[in-house]
C-alpha atoms as a PDB file:
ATOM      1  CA  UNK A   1      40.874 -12.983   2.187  1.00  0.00           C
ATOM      2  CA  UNK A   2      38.095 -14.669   0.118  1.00  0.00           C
ATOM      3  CA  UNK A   3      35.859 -14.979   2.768  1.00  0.00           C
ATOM      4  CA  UNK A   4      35.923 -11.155   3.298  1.00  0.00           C
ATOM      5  CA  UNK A   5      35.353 -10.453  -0.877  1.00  0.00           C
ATOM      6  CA  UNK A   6      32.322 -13.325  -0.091  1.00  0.00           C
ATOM      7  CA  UNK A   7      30.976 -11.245   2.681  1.00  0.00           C
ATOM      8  CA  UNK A   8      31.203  -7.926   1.079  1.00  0.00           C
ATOM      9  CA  UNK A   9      29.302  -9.312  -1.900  1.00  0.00           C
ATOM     10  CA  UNK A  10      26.318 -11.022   0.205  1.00  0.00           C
ATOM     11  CA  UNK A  11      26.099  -7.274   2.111  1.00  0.00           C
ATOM     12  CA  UNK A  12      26.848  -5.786  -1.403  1.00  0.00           C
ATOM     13  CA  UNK A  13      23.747  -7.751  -3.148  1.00  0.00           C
ATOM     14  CA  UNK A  14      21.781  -7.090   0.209  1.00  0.00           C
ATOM     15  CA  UNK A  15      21.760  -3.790   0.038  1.00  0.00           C
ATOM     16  CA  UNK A  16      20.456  -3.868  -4.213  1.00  0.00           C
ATOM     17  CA  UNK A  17      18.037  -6.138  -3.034  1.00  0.00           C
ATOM     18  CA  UNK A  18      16.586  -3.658  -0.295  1.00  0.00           C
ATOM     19  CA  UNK A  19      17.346  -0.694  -2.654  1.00  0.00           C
ATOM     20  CA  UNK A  20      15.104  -2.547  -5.398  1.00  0.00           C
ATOM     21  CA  UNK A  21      12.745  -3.623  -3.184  1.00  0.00           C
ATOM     22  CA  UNK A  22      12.083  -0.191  -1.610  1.00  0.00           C
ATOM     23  CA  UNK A  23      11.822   1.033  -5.616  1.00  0.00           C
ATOM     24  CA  UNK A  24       8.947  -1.436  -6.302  1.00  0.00           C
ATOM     25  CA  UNK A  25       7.224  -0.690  -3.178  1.00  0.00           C
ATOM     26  CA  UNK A  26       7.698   2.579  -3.953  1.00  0.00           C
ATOM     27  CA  UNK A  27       6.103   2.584  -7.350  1.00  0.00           C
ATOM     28  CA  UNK A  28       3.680  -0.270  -6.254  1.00  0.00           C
ATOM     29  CA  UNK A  29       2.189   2.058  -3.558  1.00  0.00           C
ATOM     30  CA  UNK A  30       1.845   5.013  -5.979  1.00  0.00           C
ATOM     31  CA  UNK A  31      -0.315   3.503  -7.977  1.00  0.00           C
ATOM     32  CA  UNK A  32      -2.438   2.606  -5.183  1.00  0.00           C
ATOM     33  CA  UNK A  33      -3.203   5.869  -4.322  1.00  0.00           C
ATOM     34  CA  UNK A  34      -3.640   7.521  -7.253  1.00  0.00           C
ATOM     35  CA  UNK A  35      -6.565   5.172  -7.904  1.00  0.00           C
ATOM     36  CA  UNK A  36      -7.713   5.678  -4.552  1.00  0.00           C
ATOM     37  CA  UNK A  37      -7.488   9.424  -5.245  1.00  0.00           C
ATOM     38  CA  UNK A  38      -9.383   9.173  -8.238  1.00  0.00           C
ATOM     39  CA  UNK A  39     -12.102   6.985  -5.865  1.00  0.00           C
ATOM     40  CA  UNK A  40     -12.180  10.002  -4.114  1.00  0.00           C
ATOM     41  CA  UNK A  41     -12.919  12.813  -6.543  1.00  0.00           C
ATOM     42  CA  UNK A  42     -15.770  10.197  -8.204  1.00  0.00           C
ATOM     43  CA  UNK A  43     -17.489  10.195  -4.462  1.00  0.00           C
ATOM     44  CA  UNK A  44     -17.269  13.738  -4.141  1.00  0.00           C
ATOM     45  CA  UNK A  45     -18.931  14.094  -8.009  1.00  0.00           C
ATOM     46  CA  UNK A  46     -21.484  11.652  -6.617  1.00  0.00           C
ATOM     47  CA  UNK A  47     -20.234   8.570  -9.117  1.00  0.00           C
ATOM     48  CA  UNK A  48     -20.537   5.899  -6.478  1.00  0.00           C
ATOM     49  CA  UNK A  49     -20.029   2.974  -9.210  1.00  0.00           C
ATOM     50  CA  UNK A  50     -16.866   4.485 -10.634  1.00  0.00           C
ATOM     51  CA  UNK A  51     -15.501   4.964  -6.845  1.00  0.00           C
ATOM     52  CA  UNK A  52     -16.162   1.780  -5.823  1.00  0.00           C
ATOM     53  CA  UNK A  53     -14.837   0.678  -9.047  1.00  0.00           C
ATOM     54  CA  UNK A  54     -11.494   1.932  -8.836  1.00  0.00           C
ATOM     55  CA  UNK A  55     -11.419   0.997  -5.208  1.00  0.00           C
ATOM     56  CA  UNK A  56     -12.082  -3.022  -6.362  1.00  0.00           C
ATOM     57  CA  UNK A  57      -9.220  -2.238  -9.039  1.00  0.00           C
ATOM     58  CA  UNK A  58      -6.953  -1.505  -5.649  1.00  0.00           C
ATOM     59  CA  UNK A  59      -8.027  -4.476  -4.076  1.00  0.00           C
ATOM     60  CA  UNK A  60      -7.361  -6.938  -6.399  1.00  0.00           C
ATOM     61  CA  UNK A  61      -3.858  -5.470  -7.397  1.00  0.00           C
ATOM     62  CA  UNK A  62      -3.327  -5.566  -3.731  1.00  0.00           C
ATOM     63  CA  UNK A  63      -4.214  -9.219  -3.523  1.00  0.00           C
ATOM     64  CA  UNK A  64      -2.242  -9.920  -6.768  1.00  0.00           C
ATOM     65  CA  UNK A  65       0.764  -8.820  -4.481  1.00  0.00           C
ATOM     66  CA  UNK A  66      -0.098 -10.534  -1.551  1.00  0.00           C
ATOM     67  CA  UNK A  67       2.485 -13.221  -1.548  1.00  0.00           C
ATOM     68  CA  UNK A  68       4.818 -10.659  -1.994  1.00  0.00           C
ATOM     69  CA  UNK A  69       4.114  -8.567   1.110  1.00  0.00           C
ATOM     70  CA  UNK A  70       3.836 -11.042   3.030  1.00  0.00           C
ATOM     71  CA  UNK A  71       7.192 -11.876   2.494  1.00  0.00           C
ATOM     72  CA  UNK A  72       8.895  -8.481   2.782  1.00  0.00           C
ATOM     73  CA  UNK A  73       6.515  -6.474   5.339  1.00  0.00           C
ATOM     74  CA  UNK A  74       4.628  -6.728   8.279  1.00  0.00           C
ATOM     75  CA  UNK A  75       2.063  -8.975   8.124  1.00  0.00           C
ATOM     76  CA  UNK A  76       0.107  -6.439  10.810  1.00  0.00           C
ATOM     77  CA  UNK A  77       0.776  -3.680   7.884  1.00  0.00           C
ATOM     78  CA  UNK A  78      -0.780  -6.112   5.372  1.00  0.00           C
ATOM     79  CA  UNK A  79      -3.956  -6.821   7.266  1.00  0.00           C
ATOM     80  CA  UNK A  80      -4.543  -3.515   8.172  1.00  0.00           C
ATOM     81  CA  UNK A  81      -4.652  -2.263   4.808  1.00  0.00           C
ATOM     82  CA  UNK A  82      -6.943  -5.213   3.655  1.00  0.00           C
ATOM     83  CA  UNK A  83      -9.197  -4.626   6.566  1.00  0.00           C
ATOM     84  CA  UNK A  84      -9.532  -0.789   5.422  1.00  0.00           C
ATOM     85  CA  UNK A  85      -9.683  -1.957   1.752  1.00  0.00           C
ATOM     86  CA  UNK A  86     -13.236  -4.134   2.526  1.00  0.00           C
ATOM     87  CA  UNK A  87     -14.060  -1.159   4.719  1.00  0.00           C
ATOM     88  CA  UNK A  88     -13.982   1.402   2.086  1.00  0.00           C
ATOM     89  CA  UNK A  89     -15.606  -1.101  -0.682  1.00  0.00           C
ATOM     90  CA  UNK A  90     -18.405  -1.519   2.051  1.00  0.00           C
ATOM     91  CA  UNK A  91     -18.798   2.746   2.233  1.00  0.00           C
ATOM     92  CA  UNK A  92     -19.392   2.370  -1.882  1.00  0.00           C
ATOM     93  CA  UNK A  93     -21.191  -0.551  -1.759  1.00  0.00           C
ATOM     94  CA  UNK A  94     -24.151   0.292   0.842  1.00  0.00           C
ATOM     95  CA  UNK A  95     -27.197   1.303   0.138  1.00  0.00           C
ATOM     96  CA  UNK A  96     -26.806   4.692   2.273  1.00  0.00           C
ATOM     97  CA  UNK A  97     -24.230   7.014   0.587  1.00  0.00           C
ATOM     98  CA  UNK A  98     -22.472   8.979   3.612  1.00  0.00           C
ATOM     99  CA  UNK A  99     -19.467  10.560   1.849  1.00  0.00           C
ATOM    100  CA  UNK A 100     -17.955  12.257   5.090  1.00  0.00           C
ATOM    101  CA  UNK A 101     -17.848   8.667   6.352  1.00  0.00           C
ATOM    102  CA  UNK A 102     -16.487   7.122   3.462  1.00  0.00           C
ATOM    103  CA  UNK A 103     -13.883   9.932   3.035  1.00  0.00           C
ATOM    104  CA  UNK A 104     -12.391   9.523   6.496  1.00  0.00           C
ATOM    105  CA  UNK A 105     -12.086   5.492   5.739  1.00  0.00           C
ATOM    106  CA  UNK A 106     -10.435   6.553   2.141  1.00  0.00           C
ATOM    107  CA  UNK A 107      -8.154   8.926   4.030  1.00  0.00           C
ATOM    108  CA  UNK A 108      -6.790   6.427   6.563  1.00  0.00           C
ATOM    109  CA  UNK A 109      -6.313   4.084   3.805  1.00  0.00           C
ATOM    110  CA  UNK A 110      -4.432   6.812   1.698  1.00  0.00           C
ATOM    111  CA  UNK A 111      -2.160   7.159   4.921  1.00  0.00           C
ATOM    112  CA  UNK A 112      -1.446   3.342   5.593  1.00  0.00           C
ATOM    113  CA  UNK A 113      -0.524   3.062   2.106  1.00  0.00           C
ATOM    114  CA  UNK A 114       1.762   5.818   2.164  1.00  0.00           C
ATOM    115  CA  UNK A 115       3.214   4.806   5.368  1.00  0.00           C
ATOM    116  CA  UNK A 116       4.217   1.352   3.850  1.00  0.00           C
ATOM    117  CA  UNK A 117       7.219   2.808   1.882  1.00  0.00           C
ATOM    118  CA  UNK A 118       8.509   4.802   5.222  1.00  0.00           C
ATOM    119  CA  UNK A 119       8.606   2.189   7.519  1.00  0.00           C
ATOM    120  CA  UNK A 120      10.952   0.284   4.854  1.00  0.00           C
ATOM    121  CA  UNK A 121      13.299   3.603   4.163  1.00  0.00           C
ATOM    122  CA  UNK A 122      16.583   2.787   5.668  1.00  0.00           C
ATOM    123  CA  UNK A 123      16.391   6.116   8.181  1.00  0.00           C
ATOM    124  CA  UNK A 124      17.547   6.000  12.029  1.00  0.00           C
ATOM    125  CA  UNK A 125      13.840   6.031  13.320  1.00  0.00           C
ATOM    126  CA  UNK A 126      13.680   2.416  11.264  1.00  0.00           C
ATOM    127  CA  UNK A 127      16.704   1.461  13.007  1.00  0.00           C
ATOM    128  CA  UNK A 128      15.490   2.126  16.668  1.00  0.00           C
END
């Protein structure tokens, strides 16, 4: 009988520790992109410096919380999000300003962001 209270304790603290983890993803992933938003609007007013700004700002929170991704997501996820993080920085950065080109790279940042919190949503298309 104590080996089943044992078990339904681990599962029990398993299932806080996804439910907390989803929570800080959650929250860590919002703040992304409402900086990233912000880059946005500040390419569209023509601020380049401020853009690019706020995009660095992503980047190094993101790498701040690198040791932590790596241990609860996909390290594909991960890179792919890095990759379109020096991407976008490289948009702001050059010395040709092409803001249709630099809003589709923001954009599919924006969505791999987003789509960080629903792969790790306890739903049935996670399961299968």
């Amino acid at each position: 009988m104590r080996r089943l209270w044992i078990s339904v304790g681990l599962i029990a603290l398993l299932a806080v520790l996804s439910g907390l983890h989803v929570l800080h993803l959650n929250s860590f992933t919002q703040e992304l992109t409402a900086k990233l938003t912000q880059a946005q609007e500040q390419a569209e007013q023509e601020d380049w410096e401020e853009a690019a700004r706020l995009t660095q700002e992503v980047k190094d929170r993101w790498m701040e919380h690198e040791g932590y991704l790596h241990v609860t997501l996909h390290h594909e996820d991960i890179d792919a999000i890095l990759i379109s993080l020096d991407e976008t920085l490289a948009f702001l950065e050059g010395a040709e300003k092409q803001t249709a080109e630099y809003a589709a790279a923001n954009a599919r940042l924006l969505t791999q962001v987003e789509l960080l919190v629903e792969a790790e949503l306890p739903s049935l298309t996670n399961l299968f």
